[in-house]
PDB file of N, CA and C in Angstrom:
ATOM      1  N   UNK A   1       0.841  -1.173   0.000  1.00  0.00           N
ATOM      2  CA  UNK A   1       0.000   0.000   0.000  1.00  0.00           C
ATOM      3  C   UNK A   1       0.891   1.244   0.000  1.00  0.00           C
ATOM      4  N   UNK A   2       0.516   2.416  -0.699  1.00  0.00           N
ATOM      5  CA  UNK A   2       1.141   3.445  -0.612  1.00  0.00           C
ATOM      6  C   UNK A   2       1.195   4.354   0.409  1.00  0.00           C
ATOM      7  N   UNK A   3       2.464   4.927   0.431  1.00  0.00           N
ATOM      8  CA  UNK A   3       1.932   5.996   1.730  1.00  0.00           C
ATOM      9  C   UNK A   3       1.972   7.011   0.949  1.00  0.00           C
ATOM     10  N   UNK A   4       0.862   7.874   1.447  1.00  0.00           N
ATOM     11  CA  UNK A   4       0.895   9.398   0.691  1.00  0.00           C
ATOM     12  C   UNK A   4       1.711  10.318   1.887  1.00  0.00           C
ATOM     13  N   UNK A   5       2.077  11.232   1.083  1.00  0.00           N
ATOM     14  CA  UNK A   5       2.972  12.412   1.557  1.00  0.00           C
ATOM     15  C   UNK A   5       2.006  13.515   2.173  1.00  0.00           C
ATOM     16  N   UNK A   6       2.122  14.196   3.248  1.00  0.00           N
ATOM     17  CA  UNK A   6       0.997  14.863   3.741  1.00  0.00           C
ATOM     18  C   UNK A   6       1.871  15.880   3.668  1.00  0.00           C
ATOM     19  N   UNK A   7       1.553  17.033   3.168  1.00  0.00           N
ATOM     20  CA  UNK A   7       1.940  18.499   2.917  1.00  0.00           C
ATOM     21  C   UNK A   7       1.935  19.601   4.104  1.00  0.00           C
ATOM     22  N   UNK A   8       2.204  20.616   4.210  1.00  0.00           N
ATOM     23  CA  UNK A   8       1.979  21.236   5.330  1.00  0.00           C
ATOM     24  C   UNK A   8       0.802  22.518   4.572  1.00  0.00           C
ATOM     25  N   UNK A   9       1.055  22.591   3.709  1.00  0.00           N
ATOM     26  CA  UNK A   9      -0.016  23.271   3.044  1.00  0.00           C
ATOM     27  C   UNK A   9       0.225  22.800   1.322  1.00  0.00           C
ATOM     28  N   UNK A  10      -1.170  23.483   0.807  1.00  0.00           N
ATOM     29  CA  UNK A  10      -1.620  23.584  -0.701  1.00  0.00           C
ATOM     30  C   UNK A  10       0.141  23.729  -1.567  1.00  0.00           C
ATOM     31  N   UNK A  11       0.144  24.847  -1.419  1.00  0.00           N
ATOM     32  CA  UNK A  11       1.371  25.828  -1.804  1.00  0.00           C
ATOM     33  C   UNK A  11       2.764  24.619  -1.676  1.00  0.00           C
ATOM     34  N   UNK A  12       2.710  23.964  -0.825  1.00  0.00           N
ATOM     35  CA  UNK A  12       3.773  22.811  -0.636  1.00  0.00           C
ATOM     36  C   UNK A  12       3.993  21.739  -1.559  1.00  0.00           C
ATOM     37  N   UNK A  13       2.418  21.488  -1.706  1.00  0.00           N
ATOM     38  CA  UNK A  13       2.141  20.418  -2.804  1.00  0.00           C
ATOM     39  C   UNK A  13       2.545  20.852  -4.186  1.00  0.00           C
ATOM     40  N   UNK A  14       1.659  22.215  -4.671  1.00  0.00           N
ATOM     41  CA  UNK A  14       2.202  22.403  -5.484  1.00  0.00           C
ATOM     42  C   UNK A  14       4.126  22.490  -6.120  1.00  0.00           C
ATOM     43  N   UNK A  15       4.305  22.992  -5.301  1.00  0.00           N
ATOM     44  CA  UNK A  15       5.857  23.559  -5.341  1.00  0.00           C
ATOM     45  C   UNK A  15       6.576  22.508  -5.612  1.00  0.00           C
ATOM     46  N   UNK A  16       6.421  21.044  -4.844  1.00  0.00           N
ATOM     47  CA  UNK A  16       7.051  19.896  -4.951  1.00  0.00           C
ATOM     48  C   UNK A  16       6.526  19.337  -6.634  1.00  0.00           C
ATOM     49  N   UNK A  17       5.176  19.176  -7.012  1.00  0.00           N
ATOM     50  CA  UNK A  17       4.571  18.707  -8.475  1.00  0.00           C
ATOM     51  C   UNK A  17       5.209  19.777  -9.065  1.00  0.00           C
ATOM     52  N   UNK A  18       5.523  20.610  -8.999  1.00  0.00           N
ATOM     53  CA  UNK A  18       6.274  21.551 -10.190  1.00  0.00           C
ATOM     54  C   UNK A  18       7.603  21.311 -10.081  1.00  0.00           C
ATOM     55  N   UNK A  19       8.340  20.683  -9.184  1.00  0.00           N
ATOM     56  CA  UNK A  19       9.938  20.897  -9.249  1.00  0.00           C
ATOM     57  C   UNK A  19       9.858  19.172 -10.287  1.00  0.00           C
ATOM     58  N   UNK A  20       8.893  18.337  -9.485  1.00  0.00           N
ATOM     59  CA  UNK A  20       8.482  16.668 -10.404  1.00  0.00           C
ATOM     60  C   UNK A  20       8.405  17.371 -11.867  1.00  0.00           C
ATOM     61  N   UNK A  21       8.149  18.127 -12.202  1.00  0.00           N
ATOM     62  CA  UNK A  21       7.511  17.762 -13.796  1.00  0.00           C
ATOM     63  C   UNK A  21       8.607  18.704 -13.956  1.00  0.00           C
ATOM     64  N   UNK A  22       9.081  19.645 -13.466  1.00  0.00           N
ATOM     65  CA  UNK A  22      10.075  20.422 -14.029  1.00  0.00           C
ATOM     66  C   UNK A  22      11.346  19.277 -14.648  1.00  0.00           C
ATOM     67  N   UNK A  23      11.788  18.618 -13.415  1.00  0.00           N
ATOM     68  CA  UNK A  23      12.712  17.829 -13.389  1.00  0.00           C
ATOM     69  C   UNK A  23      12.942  16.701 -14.620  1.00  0.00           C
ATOM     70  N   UNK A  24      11.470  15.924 -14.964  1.00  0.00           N
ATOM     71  CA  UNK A  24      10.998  15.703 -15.688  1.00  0.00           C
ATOM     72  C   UNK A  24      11.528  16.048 -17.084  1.00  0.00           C
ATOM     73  N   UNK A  25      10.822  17.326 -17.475  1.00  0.00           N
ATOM     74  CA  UNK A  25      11.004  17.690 -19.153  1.00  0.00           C
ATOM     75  C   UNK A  25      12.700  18.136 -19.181  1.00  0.00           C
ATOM     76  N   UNK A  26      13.196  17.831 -17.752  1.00  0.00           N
ATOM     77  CA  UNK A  26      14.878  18.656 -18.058  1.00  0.00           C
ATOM     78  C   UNK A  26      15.482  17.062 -18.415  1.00  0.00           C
ATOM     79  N   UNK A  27      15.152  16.372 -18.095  1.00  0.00           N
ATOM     80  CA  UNK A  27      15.687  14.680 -18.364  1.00  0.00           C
ATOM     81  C   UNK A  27      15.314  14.666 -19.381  1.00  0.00           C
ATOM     82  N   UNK A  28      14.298  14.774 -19.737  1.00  0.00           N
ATOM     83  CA  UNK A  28      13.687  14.398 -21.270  1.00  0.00           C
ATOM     84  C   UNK A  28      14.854  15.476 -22.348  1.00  0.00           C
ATOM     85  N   UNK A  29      14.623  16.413 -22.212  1.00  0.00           N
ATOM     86  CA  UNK A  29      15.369  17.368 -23.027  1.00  0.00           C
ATOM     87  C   UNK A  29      16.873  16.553 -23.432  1.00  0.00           C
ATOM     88  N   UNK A  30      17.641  16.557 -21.918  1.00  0.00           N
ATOM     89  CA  UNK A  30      18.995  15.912 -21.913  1.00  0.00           C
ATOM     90  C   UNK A  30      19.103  14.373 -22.637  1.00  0.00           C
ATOM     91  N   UNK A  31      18.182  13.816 -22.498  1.00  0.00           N
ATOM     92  CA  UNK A  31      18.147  12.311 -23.180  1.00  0.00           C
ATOM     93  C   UNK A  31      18.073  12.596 -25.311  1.00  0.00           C
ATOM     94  N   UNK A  32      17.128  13.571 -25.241  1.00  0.00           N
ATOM     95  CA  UNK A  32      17.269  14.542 -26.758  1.00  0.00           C
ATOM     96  C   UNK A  32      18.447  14.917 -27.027  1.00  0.00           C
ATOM     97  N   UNK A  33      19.019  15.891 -26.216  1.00  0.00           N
ATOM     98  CA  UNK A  33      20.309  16.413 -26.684  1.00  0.00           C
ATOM     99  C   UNK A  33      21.171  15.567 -26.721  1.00  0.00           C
ATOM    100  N   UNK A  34      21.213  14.328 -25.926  1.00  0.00           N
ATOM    101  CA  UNK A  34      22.300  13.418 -26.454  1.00  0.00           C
ATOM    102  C   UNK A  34      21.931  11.965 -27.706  1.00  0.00           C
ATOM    103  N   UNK A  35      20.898  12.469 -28.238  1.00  0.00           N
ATOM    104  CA  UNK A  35      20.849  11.764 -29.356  1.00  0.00           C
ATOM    105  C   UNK A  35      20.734  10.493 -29.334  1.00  0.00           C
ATOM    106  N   UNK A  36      19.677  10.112 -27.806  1.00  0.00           N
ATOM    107  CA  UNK A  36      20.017   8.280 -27.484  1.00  0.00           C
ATOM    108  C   UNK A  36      18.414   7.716 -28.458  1.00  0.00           C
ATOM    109  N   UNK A  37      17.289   8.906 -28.573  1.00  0.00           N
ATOM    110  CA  UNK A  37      16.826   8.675 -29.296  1.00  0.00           C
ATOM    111  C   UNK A  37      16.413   9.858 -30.310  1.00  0.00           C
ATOM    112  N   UNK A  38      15.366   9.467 -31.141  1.00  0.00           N
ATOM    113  CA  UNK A  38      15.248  10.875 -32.449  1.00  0.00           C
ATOM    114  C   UNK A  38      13.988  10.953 -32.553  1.00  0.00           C
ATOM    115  N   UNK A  39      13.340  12.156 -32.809  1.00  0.00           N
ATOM    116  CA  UNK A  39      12.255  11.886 -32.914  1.00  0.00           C
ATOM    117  C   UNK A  39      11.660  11.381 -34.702  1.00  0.00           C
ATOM    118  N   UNK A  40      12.726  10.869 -35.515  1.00  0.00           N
ATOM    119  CA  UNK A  40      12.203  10.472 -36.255  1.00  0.00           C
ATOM    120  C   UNK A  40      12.633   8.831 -36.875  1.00  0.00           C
ATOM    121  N   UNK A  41      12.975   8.571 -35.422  1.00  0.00           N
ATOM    122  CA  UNK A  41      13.121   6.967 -35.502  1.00  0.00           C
ATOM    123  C   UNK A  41      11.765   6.448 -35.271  1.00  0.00           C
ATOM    124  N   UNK A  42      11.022   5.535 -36.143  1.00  0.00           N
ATOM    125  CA  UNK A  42      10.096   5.039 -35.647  1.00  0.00           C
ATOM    126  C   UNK A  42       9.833   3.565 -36.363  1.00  0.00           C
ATOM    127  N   UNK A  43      10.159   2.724 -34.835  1.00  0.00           N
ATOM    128  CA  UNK A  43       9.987   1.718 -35.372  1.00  0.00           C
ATOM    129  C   UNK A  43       9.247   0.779 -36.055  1.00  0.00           C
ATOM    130  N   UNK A  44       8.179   1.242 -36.732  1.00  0.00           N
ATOM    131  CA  UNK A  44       6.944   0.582 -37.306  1.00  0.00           C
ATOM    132  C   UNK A  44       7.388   0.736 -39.007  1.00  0.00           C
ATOM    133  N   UNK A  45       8.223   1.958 -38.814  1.00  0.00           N
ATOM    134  CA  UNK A  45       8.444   2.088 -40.541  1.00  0.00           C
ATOM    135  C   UNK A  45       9.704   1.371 -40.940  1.00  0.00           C
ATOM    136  N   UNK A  46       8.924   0.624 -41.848  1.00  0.00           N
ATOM    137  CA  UNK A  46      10.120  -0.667 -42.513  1.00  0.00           C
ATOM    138  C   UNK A  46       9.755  -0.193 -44.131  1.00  0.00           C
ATOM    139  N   UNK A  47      10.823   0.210 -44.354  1.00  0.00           N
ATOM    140  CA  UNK A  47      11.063   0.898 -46.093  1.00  0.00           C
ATOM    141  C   UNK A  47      11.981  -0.719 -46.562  1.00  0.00           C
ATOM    142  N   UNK A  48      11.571  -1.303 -47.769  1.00  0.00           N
ATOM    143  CA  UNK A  48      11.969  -2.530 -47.864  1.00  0.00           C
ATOM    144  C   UNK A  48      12.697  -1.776 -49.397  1.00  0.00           C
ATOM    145  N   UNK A  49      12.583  -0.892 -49.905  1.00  0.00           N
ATOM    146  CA  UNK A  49      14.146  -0.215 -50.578  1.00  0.00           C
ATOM    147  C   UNK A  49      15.608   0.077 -49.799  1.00  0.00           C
ATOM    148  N   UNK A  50      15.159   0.275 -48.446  1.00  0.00           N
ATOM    149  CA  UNK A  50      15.965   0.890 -47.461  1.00  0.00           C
ATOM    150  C   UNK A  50      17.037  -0.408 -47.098  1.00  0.00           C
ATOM    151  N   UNK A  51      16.025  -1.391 -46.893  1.00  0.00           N
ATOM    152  CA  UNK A  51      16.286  -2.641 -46.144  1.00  0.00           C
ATOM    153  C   UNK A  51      16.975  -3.518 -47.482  1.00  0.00           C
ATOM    154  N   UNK A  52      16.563  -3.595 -48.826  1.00  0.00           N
ATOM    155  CA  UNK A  52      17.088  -3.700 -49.820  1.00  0.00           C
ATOM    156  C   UNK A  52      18.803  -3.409 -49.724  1.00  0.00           C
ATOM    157  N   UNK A  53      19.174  -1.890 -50.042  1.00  0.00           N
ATOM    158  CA  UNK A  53      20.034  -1.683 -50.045  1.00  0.00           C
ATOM    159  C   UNK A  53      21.067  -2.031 -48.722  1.00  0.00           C
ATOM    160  N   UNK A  54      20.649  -1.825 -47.545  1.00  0.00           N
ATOM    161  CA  UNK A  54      21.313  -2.142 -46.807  1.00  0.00           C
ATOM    162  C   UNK A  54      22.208  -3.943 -47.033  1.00  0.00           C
ATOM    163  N   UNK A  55      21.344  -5.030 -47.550  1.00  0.00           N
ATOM    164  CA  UNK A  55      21.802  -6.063 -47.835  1.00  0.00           C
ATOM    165  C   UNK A  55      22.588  -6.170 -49.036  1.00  0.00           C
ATOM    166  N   UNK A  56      22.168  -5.366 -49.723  1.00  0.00           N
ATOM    167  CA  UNK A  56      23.167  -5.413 -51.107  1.00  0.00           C
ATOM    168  C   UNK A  56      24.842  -4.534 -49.978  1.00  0.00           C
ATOM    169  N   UNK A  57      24.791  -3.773 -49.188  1.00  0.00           N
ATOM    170  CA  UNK A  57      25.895  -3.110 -49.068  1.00  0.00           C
ATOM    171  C   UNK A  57      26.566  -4.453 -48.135  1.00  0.00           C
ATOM    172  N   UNK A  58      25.823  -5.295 -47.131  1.00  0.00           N
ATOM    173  CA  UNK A  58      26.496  -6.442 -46.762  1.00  0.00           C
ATOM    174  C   UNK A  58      26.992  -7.021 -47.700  1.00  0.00           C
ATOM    175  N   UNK A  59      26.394  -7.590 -48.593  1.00  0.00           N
ATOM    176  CA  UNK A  59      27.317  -8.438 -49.444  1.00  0.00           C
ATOM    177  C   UNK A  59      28.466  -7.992 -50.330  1.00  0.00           C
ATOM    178  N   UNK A  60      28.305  -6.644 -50.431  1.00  0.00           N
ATOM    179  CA  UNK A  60      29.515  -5.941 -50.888  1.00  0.00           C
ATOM    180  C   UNK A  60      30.444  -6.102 -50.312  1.00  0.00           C
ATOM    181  N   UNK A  61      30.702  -5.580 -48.709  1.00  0.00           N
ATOM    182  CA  UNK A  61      31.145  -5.889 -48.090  1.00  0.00           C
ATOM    183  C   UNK A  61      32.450  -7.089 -47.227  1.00  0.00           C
ATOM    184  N   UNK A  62      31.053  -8.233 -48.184  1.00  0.00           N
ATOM    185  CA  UNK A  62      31.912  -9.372 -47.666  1.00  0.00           C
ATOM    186  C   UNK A  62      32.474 -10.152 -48.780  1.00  0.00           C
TER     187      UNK A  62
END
């Protein structure tokens, strides 16, 4: 079971949910700026020209 956090006032609560979500979009940002993902990787799109060439460049390769 959870324990909830009891505030000393309104103003407390808030202050703490704003430093959470602040904290939040500053991780998110930093995980962006280092390029671990993109926003135009998406894994559902399978281009089978793409995927084509990529195998022709293996066998070049080898």
């Amino acid at each position: 079971m959870r324990n909830f956090k009891r505030y000393a006032s309104y103003e407390d609560f808030e202050r703490e949910e704003y430093m959470r979500v602040k904290s939040f979009y500053e991780n998110l940002e930093d995980i962006m700026d280092e390029e671990l993902f993109s926003h135009c990787d998406d894994p559902f799109d399978f281009d089978e020209k793409k995927a084509d060439k990529a195998d022709q460049l293996k066998e070049i390769e080898l």
